[in-house]
C-alpha atoms as a PDB file:
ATOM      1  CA  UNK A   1       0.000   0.000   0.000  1.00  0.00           C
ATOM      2  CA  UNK A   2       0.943   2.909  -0.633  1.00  0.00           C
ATOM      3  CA  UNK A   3      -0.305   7.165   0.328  1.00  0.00           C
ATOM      4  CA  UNK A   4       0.423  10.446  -1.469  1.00  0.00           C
ATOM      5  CA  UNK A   5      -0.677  13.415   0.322  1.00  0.00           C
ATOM      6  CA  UNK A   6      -1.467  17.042  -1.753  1.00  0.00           C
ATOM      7  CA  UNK A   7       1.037  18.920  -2.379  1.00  0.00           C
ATOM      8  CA  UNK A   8      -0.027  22.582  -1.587  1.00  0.00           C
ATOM      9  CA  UNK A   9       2.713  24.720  -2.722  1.00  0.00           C
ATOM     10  CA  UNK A  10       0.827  25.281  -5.910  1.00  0.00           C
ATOM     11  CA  UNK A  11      -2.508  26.180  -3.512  1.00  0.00           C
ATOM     12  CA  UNK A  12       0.059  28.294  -1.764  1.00  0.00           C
ATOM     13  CA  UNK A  13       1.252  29.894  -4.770  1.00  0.00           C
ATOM     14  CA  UNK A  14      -1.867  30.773  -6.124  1.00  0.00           C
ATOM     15  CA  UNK A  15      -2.762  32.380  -2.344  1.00  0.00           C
ATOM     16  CA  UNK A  16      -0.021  35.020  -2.811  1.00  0.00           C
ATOM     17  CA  UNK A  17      -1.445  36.166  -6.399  1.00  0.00           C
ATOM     18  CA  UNK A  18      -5.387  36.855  -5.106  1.00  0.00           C
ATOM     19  CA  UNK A  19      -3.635  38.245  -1.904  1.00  0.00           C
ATOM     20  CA  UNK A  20      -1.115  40.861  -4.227  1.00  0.00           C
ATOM     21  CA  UNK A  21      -4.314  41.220  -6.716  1.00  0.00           C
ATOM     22  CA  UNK A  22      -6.737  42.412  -3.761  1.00  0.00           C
ATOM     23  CA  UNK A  23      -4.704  45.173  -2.637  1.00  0.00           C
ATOM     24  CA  UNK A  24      -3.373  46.120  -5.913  1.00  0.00           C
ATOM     25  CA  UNK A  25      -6.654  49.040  -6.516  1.00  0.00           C
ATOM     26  CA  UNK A  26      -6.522  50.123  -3.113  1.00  0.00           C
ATOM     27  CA  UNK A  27      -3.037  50.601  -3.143  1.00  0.00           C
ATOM     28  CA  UNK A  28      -2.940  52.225  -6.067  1.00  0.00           C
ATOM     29  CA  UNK A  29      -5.930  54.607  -4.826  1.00  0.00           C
ATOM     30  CA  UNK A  30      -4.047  55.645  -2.069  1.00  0.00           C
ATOM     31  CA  UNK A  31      -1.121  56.116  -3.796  1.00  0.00           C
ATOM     32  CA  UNK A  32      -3.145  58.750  -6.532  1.00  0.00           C
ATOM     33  CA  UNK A  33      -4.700  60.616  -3.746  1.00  0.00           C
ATOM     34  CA  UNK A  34      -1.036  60.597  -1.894  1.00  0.00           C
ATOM     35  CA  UNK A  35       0.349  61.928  -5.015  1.00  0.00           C
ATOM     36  CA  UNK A  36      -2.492  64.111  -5.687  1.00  0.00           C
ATOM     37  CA  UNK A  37      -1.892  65.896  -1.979  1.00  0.00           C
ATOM     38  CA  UNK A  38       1.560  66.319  -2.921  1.00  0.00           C
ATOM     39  CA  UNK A  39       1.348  68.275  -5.996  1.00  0.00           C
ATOM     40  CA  UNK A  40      -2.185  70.360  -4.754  1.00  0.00           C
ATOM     41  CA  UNK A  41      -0.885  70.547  -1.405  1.00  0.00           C
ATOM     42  CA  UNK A  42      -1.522  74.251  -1.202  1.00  0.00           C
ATOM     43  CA  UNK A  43      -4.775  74.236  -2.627  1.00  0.00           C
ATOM     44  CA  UNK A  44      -5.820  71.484  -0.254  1.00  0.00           C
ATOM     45  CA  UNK A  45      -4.533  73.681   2.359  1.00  0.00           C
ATOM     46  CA  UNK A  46      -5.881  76.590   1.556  1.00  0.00           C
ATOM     47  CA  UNK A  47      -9.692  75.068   1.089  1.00  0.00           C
ATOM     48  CA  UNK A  48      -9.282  72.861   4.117  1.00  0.00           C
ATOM     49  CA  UNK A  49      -9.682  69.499   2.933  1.00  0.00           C
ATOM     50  CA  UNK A  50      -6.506  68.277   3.390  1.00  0.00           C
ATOM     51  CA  UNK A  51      -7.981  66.013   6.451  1.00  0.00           C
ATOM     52  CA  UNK A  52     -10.234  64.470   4.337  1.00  0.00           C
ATOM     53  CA  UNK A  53      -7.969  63.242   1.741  1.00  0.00           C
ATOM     54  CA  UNK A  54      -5.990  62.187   5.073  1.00  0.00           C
ATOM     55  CA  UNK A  55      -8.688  60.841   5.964  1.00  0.00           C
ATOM     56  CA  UNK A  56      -9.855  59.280   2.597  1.00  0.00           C
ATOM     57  CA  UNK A  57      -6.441  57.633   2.866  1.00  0.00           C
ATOM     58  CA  UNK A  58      -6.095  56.128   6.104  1.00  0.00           C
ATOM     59  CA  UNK A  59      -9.628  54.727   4.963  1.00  0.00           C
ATOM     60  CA  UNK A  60      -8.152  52.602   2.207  1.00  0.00           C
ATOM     61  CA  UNK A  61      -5.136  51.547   4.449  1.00  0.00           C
ATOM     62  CA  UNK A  62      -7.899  50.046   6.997  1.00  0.00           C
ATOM     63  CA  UNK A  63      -9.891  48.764   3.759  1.00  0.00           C
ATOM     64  CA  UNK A  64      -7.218  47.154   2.692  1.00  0.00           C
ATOM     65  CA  UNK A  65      -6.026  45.708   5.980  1.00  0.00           C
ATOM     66  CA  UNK A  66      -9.398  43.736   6.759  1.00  0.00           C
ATOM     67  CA  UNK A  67      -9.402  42.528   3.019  1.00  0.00           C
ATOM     68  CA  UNK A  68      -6.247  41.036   3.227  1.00  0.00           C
ATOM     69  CA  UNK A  69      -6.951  39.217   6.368  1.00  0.00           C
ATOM     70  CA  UNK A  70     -10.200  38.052   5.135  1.00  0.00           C
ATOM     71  CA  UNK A  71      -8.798  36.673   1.895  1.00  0.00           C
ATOM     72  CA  UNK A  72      -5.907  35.372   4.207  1.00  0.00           C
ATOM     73  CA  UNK A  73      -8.253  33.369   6.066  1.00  0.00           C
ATOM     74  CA  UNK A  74     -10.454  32.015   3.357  1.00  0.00           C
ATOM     75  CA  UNK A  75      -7.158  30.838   1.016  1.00  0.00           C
ATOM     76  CA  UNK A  76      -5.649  29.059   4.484  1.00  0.00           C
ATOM     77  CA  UNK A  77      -9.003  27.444   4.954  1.00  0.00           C
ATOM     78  CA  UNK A  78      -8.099  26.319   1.515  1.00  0.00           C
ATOM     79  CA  UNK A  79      -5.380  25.269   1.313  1.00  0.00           C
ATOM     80  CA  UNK A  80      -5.581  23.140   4.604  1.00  0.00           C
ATOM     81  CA  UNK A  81      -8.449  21.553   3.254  1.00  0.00           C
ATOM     82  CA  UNK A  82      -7.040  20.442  -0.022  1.00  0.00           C
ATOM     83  CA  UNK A  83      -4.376  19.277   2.313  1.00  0.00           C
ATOM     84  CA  UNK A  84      -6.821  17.005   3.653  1.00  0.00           C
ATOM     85  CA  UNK A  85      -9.459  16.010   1.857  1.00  0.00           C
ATOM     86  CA  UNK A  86      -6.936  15.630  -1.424  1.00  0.00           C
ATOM     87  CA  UNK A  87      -4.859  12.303  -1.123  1.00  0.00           C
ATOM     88  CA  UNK A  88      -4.237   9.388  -3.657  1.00  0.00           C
ATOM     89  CA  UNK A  89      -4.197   6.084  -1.820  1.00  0.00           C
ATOM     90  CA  UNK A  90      -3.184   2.571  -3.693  1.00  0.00           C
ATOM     91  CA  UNK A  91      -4.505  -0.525  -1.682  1.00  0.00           C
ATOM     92  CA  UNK A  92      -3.783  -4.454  -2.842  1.00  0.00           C
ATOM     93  CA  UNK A  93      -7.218  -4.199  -4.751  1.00  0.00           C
ATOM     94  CA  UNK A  94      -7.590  -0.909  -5.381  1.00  0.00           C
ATOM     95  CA  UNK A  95      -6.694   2.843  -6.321  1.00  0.00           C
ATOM     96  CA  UNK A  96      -8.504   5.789  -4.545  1.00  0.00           C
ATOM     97  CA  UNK A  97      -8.075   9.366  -5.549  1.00  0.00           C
ATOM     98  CA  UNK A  98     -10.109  11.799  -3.241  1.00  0.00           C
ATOM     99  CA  UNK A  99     -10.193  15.491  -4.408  1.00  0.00           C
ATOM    100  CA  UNK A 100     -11.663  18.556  -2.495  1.00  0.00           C
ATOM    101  CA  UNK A 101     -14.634  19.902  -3.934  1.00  0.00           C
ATOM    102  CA  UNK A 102     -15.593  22.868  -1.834  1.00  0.00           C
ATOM    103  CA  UNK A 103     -17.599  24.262   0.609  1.00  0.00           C
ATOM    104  CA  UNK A 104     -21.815  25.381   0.972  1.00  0.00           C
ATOM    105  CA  UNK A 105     -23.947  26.542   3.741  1.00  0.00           C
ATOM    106  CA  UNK A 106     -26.944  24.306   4.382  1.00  0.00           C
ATOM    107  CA  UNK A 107     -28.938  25.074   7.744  1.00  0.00           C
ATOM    108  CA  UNK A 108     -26.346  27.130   8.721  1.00  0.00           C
ATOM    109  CA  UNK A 109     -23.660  24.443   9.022  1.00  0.00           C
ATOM    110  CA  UNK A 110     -20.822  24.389   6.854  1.00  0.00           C
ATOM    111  CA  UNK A 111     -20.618  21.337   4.732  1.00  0.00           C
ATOM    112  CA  UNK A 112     -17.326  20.122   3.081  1.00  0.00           C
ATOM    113  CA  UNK A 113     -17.586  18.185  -0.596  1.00  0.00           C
ATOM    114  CA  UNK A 114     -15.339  16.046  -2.646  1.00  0.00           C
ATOM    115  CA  UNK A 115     -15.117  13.907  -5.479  1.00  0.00           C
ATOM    116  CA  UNK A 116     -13.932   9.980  -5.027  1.00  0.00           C
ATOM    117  CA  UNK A 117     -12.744   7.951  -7.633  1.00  0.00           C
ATOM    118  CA  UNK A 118     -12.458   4.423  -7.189  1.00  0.00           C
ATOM    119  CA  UNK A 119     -10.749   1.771  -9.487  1.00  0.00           C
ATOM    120  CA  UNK A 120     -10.455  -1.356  -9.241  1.00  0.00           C
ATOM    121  CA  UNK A 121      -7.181  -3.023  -9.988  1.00  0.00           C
ATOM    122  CA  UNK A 122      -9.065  -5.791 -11.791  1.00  0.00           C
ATOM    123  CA  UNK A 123     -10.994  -2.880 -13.923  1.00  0.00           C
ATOM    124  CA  UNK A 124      -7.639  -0.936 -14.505  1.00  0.00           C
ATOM    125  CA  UNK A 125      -6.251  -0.827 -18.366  1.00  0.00           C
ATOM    126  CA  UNK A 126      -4.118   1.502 -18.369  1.00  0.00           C
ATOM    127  CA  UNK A 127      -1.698   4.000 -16.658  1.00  0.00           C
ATOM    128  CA  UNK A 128       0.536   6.719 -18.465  1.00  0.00           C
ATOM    129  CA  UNK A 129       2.317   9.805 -17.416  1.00  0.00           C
ATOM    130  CA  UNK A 130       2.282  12.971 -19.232  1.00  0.00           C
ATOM    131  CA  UNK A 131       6.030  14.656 -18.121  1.00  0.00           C
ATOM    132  CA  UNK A 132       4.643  18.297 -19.935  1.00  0.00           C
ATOM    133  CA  UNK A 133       1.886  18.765 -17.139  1.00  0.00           C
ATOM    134  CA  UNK A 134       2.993  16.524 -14.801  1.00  0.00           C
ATOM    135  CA  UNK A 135      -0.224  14.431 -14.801  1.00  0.00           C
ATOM    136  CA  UNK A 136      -1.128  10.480 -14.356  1.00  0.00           C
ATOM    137  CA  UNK A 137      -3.648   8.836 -16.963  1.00  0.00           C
ATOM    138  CA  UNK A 138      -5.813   6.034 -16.140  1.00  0.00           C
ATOM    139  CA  UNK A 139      -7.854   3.897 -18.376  1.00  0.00           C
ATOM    140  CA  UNK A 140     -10.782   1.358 -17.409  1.00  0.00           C
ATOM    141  CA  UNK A 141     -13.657   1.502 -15.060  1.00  0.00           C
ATOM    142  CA  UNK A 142     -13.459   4.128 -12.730  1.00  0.00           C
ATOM    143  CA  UNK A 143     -15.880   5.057 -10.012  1.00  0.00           C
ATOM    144  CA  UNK A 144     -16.468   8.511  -9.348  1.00  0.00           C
ATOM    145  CA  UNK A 145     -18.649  10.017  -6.353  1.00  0.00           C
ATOM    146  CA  UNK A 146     -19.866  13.371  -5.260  1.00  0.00           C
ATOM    147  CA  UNK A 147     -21.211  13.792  -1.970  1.00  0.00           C
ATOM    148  CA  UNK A 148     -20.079  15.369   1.609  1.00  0.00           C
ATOM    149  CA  UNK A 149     -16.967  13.994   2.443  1.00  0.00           C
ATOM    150  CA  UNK A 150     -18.995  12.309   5.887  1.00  0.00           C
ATOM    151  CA  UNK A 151     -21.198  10.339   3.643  1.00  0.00           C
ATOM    152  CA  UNK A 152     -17.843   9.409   1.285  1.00  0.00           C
ATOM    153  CA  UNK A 153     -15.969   7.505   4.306  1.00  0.00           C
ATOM    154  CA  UNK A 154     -14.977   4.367   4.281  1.00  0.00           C
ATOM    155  CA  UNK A 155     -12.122   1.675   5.608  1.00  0.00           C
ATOM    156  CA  UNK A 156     -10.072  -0.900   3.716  1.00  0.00           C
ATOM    157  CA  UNK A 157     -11.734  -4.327   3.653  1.00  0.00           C
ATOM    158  CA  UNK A 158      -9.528  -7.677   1.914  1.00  0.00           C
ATOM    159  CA  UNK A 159      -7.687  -4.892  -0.214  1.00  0.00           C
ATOM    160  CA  UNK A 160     -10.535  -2.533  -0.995  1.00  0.00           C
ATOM    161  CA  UNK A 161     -12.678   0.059   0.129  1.00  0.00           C
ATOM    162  CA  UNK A 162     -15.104  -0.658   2.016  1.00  0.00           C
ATOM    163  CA  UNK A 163     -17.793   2.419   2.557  1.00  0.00           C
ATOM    164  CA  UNK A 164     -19.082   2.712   6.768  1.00  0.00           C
ATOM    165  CA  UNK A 165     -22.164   0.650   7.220  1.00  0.00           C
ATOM    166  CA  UNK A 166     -24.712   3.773   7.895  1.00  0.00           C
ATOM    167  CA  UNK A 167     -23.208   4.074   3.899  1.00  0.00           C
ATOM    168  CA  UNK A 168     -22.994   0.813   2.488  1.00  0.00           C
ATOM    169  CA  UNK A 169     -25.642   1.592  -0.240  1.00  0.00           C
ATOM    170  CA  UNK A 170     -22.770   3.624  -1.675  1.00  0.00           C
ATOM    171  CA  UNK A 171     -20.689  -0.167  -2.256  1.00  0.00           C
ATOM    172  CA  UNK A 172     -22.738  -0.822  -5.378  1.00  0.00           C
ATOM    173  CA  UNK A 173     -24.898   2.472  -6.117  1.00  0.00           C
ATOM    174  CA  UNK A 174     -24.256   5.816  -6.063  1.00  0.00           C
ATOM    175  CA  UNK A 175     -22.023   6.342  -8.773  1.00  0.00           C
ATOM    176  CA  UNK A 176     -21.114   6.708 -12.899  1.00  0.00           C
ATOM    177  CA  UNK A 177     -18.787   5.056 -14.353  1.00  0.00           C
ATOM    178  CA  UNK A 178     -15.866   7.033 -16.418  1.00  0.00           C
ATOM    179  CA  UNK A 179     -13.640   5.383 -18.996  1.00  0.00           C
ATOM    180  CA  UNK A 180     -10.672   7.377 -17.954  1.00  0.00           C
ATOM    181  CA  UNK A 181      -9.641   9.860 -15.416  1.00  0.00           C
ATOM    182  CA  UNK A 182      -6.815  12.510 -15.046  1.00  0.00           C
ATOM    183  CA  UNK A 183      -4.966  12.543 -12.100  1.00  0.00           C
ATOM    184  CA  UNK A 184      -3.408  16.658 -12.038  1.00  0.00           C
ATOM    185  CA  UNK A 185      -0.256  17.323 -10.784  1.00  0.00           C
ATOM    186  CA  UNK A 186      -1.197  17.926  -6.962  1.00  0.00           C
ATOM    187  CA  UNK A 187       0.921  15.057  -5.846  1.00  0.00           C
ATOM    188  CA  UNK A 188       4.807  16.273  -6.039  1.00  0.00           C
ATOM    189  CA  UNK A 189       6.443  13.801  -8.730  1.00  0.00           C
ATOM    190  CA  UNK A 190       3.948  12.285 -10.058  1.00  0.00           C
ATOM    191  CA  UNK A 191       6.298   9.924 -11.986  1.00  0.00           C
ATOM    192  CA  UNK A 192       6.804   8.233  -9.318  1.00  0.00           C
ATOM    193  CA  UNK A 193       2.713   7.998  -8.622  1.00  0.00           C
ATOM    194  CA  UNK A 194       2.469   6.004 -11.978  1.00  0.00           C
ATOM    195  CA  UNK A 195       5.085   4.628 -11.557  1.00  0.00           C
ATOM    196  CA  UNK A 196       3.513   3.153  -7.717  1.00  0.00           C
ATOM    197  CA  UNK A 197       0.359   2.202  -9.855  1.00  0.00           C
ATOM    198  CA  UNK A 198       2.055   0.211 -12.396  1.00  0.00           C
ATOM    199  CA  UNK A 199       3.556  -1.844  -9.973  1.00  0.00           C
ATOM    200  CA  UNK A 200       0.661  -2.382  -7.699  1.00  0.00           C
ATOM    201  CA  UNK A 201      -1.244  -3.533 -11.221  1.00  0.00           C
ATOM    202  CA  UNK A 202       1.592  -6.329 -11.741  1.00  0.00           C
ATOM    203  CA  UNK A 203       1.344  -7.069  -8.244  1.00  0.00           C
ATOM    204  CA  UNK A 204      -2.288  -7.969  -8.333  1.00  0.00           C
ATOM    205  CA  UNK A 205      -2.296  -9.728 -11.859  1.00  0.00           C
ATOM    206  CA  UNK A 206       0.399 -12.051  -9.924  1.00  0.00           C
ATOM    207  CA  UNK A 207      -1.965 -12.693  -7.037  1.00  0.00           C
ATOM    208  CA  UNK A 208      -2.661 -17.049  -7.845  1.00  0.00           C
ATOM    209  CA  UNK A 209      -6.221 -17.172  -8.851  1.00  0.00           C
ATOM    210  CA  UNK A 210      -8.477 -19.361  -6.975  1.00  0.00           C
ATOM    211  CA  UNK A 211      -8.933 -23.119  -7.928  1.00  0.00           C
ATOM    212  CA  UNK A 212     -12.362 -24.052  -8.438  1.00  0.00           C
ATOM    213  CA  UNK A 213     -13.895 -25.944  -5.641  1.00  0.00           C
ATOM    214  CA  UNK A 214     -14.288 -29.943  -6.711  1.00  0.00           C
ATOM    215  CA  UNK A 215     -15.912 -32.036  -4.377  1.00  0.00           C
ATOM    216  CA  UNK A 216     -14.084 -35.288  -4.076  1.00  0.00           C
ATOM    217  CA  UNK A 217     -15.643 -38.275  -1.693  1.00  0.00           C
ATOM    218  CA  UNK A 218     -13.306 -39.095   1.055  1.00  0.00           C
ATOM    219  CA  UNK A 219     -12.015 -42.946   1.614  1.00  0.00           C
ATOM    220  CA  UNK A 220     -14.650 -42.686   4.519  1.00  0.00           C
ATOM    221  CA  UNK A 221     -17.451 -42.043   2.483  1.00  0.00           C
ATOM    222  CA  UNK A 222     -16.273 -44.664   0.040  1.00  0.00           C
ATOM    223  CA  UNK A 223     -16.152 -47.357   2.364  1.00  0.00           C
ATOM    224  CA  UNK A 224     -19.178 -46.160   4.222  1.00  0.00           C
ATOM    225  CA  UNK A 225     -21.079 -46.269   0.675  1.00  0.00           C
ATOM    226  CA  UNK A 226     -19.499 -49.393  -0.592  1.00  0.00           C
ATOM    227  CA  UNK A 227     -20.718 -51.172   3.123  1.00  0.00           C
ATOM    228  CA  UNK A 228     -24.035 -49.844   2.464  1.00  0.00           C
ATOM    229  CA  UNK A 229     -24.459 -51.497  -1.060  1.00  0.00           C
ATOM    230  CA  UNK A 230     -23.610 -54.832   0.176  1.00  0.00           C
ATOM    231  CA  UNK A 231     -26.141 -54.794   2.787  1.00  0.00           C
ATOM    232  CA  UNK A 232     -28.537 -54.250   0.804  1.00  0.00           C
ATOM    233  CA  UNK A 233     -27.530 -56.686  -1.236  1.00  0.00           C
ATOM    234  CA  UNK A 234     -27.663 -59.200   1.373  1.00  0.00           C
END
């Protein structure tokens, strides 16, 4: 078995760029009106409203400040999330890819999504990576599920998931069936992902199949049978 957590630097990268692109119009408000005081000073002075545009100034500063820890808090919510709920998991039976898939209000109560693919190693056809985005490409009969993430748990049962029993409808319903699935480049190298999945596919093609179960009498039975026959005879 084998677990690849997300990697959020490129969450964390993309957190920087809507922080920078929030403050970029107030900043550059408050640097016109800065620049505007500076060059009118006099005239600002002389019709007193040179506390206003103070004022108008130290007004974007504040604006500013609470957007920036707003968007702060909602990107880190993020990214710790994806941290979480995003993970690709390879079992003896199995592959699991679990991606986060947002957030909603419903009653008041904050309810987290994700997707959940599920493939079967026996269902699998192919694997390939793609080296220019960094990607994994699988082939066969996928699962894929959209719920909450608390109806989407589950445990590992002889190799596979296993969804909790208040959810075991979700073990044969629930879900559509893709013919392939793209696996983004969330998980570090993912070279060495497909390269995991490859060899848990050989892995379980080498697991012995069972023999089919032939009854055979034992020398017991035989005897037991063969005793029987001869009393009846005499």
């Amino acid at each position: 078995m084998a677990f690849f957590h997300c990697d959020t630097t490129k969450y964390i990268k993309r957190r920087k760029y809507i922080l920078w692109l929030s403050l970029l119009p107030l900043f550059q408000g408050s640097l016109i009106t800065m620049l505007i005081m500076i060059v009118n000073l006099r005239v600002f002075l002389e019709n007193g409203i040179l506390k206003i545009a103070v004022y108008a100034v130290a007004g974007a500063a504040a604006a500013g400040s609470l957007l920036f820890y707003a968007v702060y808090i909602l990107t880190e919510r993020a990214v710790k999330r994806h941290a979480r709920y995003t993970y690709f998991e390879i079992c003896p039976k199995a592959l699991v890819f679990s991606r986060y898939g947002g957030w909603s209000l419903n009653g008041g109560k904050r309810v987290i999504s994700r997707k959940l693919y599920i493939i079967p190693l026996s269902g699998l056809t192919g694997a390939g990576f793609n080296k220019k985005n960094n990607a994994v490409y699988l082939e066969g009969e996928i699962k894929e599920y959209r719920d909450r993430t608390e109806r989407l748990k589950y445990t590992i049962s002889d190799g596979a998931p296993e969804f909790e029993p208040e959810n075991w409808w979700y073990n044969d319903n629930g879900y559509k069936i893709l013919p392939e699935l793209k696996i983004p480049g969330v998980f570090g190298d993912c070279e060495e992902l497909c390269r995991k999945i490859a060899e848990s596919k050989r892995n379980f093609d080498n697991i012995p199949k069972p023999k089919p179960y032939v009854h055979k009498e034992t020398d017991f039975a035989r005897r037991k049978k063969a005793s029987r026959k001869l009393s009846e005879r005499f």
